[in-house]
Protein backbone atom coordinates (compact mmCIF):
# COMPACT_ATOMS: atom_id res chain seq x y z
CA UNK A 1 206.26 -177.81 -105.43
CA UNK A 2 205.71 -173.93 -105.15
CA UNK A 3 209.09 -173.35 -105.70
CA UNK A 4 209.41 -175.73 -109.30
CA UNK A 5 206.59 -174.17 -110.36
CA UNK A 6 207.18 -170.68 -110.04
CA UNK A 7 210.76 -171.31 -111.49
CA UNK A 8 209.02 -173.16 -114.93
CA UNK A 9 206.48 -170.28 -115.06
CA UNK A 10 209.07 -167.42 -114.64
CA UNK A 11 211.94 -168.74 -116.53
CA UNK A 12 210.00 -170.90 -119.99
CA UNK A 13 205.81 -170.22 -119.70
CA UNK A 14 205.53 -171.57 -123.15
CA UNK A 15 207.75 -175.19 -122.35
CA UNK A 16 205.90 -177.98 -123.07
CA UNK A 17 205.75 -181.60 -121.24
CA UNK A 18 203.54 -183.86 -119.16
CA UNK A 19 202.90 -181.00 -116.36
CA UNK A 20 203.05 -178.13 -118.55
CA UNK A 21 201.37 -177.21 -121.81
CA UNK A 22 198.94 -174.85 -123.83
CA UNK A 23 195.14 -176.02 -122.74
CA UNK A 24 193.59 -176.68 -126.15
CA UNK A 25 189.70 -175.87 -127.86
CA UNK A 26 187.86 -172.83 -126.85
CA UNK A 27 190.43 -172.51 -123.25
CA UNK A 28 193.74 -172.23 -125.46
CA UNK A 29 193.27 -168.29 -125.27
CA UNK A 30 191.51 -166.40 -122.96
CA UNK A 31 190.37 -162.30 -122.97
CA UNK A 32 192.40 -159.83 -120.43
CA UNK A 33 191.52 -156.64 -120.68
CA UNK A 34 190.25 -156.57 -124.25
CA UNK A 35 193.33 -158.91 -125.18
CA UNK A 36 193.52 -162.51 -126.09
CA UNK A 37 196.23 -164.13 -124.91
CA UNK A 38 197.84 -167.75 -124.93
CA UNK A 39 195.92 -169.77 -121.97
CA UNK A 40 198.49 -172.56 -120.42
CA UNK A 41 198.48 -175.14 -117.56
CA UNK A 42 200.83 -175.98 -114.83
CA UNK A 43 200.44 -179.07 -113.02
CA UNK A 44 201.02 -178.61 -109.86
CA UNK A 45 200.33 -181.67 -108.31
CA UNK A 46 198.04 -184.58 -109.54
CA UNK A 47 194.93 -182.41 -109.38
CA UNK A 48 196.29 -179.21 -108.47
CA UNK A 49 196.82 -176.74 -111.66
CA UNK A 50 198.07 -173.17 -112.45
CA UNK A 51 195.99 -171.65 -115.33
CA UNK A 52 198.33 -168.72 -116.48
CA UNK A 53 197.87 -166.83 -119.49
CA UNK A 54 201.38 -165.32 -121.12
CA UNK A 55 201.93 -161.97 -122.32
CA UNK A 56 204.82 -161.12 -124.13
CA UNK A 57 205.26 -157.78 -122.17
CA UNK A 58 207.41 -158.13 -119.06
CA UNK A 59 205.37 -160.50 -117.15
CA UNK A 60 202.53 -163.13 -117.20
CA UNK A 61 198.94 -163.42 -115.49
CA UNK A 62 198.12 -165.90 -113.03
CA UNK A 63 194.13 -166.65 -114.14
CA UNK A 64 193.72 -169.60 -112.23
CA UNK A 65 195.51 -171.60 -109.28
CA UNK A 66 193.37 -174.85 -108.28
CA UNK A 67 194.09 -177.44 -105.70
CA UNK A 68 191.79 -179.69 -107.46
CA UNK A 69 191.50 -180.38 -111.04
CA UNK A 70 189.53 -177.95 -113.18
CA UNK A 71 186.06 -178.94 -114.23
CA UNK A 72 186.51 -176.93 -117.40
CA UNK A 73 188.74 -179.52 -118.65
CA UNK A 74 186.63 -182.69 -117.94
CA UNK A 75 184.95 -184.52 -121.04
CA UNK A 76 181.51 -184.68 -120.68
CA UNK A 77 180.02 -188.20 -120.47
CA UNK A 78 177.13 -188.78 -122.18
């Protein structure tokens, strides 16, 4: 699982499909280092994800890696 993920980070980070896609709202971008960058989603496994935020320079950031599913993504029941 490791190995499909790092080769759909490394070789399209902006594909999208069921286990990979830009995380929408107010978590679609996220600030590094005074930037704001797209914020995407890997899923890993059925609650592990890979929050990753791509930068068109030579390489991407990691922000994230979760064996369980983010809370920041839940709906909130009211």
């Amino acid at each position: 699982a490791a190995d499909r993920a790092w080769v759909a980070l490394t070789s399209e980070p902006r594909r999208t499909d069921q286990r990979q896609h830009q995380l929408k709202g107010s978590l679609a971008t996220a600030s590094v280092a005074g930037r704001h960058l797209e914020q995407w989603q890997y899923e890993q496994t059925g609650a592990g994800r890979i929050w990753y935020c791509i930068d068109d320079r030579p390489h991407d950031l990691a922000r994230q890696v979760s064996l369980g599913h983010p809370k920041q993504t839940e709906k909130r029941r009211r």
